[in-house]
Protein backbone atom coordinates (compact mmCIF):
# COMPACT_ATOMS: atom_id res chain seq x y z
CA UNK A 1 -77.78 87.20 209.46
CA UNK A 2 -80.68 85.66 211.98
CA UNK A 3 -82.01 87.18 215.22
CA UNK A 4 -80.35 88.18 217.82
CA UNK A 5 -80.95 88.08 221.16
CA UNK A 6 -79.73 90.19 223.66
CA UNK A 7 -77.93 89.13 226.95
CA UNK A 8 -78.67 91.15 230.34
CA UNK A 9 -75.51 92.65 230.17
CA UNK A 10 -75.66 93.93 226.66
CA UNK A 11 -79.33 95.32 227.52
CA UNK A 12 -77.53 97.51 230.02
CA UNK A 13 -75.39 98.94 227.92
CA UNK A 14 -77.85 99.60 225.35
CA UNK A 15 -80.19 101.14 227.90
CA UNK A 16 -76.94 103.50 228.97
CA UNK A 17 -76.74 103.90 225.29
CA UNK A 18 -80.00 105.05 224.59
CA UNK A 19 -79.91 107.67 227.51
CA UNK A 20 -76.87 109.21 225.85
CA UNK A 21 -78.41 109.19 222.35
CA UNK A 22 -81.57 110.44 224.06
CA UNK A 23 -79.70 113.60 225.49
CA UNK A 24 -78.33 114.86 222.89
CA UNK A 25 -80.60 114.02 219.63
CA UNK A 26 -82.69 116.50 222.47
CA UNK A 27 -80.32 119.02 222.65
CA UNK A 28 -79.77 118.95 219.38
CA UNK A 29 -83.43 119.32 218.22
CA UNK A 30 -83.18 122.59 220.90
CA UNK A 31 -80.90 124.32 219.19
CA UNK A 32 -83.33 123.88 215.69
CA UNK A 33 -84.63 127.70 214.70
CA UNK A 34 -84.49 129.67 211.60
CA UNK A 35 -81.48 131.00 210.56
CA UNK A 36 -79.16 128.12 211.23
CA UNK A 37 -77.36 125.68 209.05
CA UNK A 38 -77.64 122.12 208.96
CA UNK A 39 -73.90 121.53 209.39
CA UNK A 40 -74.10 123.81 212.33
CA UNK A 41 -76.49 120.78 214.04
CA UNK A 42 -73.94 118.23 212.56
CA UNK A 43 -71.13 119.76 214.21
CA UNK A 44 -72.92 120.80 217.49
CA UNK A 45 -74.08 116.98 217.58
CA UNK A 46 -70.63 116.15 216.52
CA UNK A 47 -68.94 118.12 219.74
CA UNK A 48 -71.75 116.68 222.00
CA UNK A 49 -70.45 112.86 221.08
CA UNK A 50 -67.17 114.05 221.95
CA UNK A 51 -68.00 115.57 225.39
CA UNK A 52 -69.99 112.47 226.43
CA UNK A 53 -67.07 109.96 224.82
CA UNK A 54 -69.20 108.08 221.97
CA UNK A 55 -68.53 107.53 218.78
CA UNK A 56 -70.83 108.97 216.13
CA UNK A 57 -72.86 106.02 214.83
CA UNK A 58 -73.85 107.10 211.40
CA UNK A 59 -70.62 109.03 210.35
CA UNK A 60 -68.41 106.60 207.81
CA UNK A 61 -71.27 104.21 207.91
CA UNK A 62 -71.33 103.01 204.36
CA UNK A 63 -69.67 106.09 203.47
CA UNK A 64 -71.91 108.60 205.15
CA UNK A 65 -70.36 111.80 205.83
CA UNK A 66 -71.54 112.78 208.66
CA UNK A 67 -72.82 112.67 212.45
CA UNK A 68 -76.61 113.31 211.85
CA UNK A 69 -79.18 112.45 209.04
CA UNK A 70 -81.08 116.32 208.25
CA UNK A 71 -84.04 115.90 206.30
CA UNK A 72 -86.20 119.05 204.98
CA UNK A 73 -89.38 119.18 204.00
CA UNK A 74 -89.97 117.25 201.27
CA UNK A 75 -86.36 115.36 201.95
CA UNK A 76 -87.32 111.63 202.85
CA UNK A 77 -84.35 110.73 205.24
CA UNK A 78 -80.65 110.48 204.57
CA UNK A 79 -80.18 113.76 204.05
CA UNK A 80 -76.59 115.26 204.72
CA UNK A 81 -75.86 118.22 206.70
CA UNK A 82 -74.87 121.34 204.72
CA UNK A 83 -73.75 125.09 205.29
CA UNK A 84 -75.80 125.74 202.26
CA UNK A 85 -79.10 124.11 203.64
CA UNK A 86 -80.55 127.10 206.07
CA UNK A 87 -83.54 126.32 208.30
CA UNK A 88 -86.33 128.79 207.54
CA UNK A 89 -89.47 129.95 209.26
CA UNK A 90 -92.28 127.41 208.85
CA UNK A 91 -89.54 124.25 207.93
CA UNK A 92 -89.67 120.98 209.23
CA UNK A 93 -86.72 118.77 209.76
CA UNK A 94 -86.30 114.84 210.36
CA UNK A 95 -82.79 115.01 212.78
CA UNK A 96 -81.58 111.05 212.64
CA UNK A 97 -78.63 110.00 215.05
CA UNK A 98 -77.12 106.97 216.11
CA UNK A 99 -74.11 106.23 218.60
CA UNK A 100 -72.01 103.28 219.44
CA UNK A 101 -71.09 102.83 222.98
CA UNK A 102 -69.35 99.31 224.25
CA UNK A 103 -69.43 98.37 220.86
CA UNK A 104 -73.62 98.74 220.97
CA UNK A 105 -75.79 101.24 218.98
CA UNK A 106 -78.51 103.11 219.76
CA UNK A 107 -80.73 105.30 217.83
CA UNK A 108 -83.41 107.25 217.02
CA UNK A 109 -85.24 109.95 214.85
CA UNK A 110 -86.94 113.20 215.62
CA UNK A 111 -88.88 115.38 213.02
CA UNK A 112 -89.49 118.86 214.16
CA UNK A 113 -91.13 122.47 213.53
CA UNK A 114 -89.01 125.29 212.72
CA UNK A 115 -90.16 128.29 213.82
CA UNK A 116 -94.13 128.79 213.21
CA UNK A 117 -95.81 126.33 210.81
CA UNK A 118 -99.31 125.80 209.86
CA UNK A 119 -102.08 124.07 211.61
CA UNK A 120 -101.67 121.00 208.93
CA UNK A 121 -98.23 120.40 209.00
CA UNK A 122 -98.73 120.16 213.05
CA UNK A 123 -101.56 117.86 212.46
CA UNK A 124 -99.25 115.85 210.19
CA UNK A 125 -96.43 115.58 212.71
CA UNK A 126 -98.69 114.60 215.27
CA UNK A 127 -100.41 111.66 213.21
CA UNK A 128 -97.15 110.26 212.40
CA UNK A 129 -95.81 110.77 216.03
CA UNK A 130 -98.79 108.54 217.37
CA UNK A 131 -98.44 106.16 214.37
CA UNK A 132 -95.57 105.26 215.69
CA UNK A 133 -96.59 104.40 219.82
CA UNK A 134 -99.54 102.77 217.87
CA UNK A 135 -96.99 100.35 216.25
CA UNK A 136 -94.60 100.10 219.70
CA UNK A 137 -97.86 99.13 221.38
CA UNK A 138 -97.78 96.26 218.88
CA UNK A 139 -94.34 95.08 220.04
CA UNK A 140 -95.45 92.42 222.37
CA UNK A 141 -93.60 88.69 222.15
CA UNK A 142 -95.56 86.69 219.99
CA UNK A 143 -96.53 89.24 217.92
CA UNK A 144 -94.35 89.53 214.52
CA UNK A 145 -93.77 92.58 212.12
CA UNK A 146 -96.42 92.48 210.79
CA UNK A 147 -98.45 93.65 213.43
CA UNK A 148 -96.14 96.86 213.79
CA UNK A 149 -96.59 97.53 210.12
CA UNK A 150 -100.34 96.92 210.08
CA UNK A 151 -100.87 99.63 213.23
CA UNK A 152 -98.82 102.42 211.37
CA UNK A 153 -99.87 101.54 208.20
CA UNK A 154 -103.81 101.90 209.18
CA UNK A 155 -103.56 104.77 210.77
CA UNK A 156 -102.25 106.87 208.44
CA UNK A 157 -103.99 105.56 205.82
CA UNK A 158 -106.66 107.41 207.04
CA UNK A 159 -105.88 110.80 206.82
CA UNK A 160 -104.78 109.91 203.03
CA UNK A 161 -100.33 109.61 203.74
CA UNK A 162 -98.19 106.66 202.41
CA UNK A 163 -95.50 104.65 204.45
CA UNK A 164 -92.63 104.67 202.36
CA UNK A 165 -91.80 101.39 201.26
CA UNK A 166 -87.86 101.80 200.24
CA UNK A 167 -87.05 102.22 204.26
CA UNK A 168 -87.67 100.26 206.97
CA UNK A 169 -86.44 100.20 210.87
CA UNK A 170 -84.87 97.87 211.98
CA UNK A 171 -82.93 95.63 214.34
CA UNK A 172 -80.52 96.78 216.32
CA UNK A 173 -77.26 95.87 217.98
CA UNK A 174 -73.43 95.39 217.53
CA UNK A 175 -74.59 96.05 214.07
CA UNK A 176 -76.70 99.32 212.47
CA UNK A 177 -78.46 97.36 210.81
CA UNK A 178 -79.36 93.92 211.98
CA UNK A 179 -82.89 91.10 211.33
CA UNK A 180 -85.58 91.78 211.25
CA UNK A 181 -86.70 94.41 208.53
CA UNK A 182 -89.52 95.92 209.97
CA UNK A 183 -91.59 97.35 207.63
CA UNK A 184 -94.20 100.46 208.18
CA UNK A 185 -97.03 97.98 206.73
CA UNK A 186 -97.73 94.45 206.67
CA UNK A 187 -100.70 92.11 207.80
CA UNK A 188 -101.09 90.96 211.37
CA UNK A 189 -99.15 87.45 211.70
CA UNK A 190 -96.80 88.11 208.88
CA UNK A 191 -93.52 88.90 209.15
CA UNK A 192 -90.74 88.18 211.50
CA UNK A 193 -92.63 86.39 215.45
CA UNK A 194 -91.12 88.92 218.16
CA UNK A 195 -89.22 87.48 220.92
CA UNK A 196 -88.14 88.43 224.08
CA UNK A 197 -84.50 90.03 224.28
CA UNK A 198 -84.75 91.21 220.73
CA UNK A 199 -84.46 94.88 220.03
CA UNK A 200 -85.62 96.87 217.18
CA UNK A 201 -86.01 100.49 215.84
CA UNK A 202 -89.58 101.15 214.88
CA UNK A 203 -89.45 104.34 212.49
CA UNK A 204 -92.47 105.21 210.54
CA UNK A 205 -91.50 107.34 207.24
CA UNK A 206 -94.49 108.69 206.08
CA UNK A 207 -95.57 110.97 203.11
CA UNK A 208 -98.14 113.32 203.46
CA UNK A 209 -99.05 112.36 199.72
CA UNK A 210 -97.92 109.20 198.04
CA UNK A 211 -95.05 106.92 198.34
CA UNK A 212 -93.05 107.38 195.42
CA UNK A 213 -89.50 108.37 196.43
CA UNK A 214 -86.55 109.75 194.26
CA UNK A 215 -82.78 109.41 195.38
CA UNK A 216 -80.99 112.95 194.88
CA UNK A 217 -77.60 112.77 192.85
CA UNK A 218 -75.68 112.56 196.46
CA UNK A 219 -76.51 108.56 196.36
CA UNK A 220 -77.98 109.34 199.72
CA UNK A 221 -80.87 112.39 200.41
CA UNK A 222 -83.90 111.29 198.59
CA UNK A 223 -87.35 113.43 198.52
CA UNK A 224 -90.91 112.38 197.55
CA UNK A 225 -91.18 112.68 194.02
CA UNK A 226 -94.60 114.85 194.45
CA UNK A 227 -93.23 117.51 196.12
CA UNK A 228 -94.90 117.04 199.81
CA UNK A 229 -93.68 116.65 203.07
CA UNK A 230 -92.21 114.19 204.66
CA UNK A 231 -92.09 113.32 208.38
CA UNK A 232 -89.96 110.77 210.25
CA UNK A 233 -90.18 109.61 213.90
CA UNK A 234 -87.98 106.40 215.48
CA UNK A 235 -87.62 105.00 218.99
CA UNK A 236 -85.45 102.01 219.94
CA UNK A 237 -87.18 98.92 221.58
CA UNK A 238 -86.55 96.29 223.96
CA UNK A 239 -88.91 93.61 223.75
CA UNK A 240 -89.89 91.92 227.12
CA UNK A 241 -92.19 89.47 228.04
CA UNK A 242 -94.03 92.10 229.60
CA UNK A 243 -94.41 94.11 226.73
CA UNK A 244 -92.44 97.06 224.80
CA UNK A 245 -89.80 99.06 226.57
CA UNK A 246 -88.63 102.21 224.59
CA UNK A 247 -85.17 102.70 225.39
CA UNK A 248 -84.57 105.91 223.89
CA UNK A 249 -86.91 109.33 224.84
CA UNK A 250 -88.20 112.92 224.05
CA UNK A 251 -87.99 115.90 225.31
CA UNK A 252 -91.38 117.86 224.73
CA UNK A 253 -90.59 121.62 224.19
């Protein structure tokens, strides 16, 4: 497929992009509190793409149903949106959106506390929040992959959780999915060399016990095969030659 490089005028639509995506994965993540439905987020997210005149960017994408990736708990990502999946008290849930505007996509991932939960699981959303800014901080031109991967991968490490290995970010584009895999581990200098005008979803996937993954009978959710949580956190990148710019943003509530 090869790099791609993106032209001033495409950055500008991605940046517009991004701001849209940004406003309503927020929303979105809002509305999260016990008692609701994942399809009820779907469809909310759904209505928002429609009000702001984007198209969905994950819905039909190799055949997935749907407007937003909901993943619970112990769900890894991928998970689809369900009337029979009903947030609870103490839940957490990965919310993964994408849009296409101008033929460009943006996205980005969220994981977030519903309702009350314990002191752990909000230690283990904040570690894998800041293992991913320690990999964007890594995003500098002349850097490659592996330097992303070798931040995350190192810091959570530490506090004994596993990257998962089956899903990576990404670049980003006219495609979903476009070069270079960038993977939530690696060695400083391997990998793909970063260039300027490239841009690139970092996502760390993390387990808060070990990597092994198993894909549900959907063909799409997949949860860690121990039983333990899984948190996932994404921003969209624009490398410069003056270092990262994160495209896409968070509202802290």
């Amino acid at each position: 497929m090869g790099i791609s490089l993106k032209s001033p005028q495409e950055i500008e639509i991605m940046r517009r992009a991004c701001a849209i995506q940004s406003e309503i994965l927020n929303q979105v993540c809002a509305k999260v509190r016990p008692g609701i439905s994942t399809l009820e987020l779907d469809q909310f997210a759904e209505k928002l793409c429609t009000d702001r005149k984007v198209t969905p960017g994950f819905k039909g994408y190799q055949g997935f149903p749907a407007t937003i990736c909901t993943s619970v708990n112990n769900e890894v990502v991928h998970g689809i949106p369900s009337t029979e999946k009903v947030l609870r008290d103490g839940d957490i849930i990965a919310i993964d959106f994408g849009i296409i505007l101008e033929g460009l996509y943006a996205d980005a991932c969220r994981t977030v506390a519903v309702g009350d939960v314990s002191g752990e699981i909000e230690k283990f959303l904040e570690r894998v929040r800041e293992s991913l800014y320690r990999g964007i901080d890594q995003a500098i031109a002349g850097n490659t992959t592996g330097h992303i991967g070798h931040a995350v991968e190192s810091y959570v490490r530490q506090f004994g959780y596993s990257p998962v290995r089956e899903t990576v970010g990404h670049g980003i584009g006219r495609r979903l999915h476009e070069d270079p895999e960038v993977p939530n581990w690696g060695k400083p200098g391997n990998g793909t060399k970063l260039q300027a005008g490239m841009t690139i979803c970092i996502e760390p996937i993390i387990n808060m016990g070990g990597e092994q993954i198993i894909t549900e009978p959907d063909g799409w959710t997949t949860h860690t095969s121990d039983g333990k949580l899984s948190g996932h956190f994404e921003h969209q990148i624009l490398i410069t030659d003056n270092g990262p710019e994160i495209l896409t943003t968070w509202d802290r509530f």
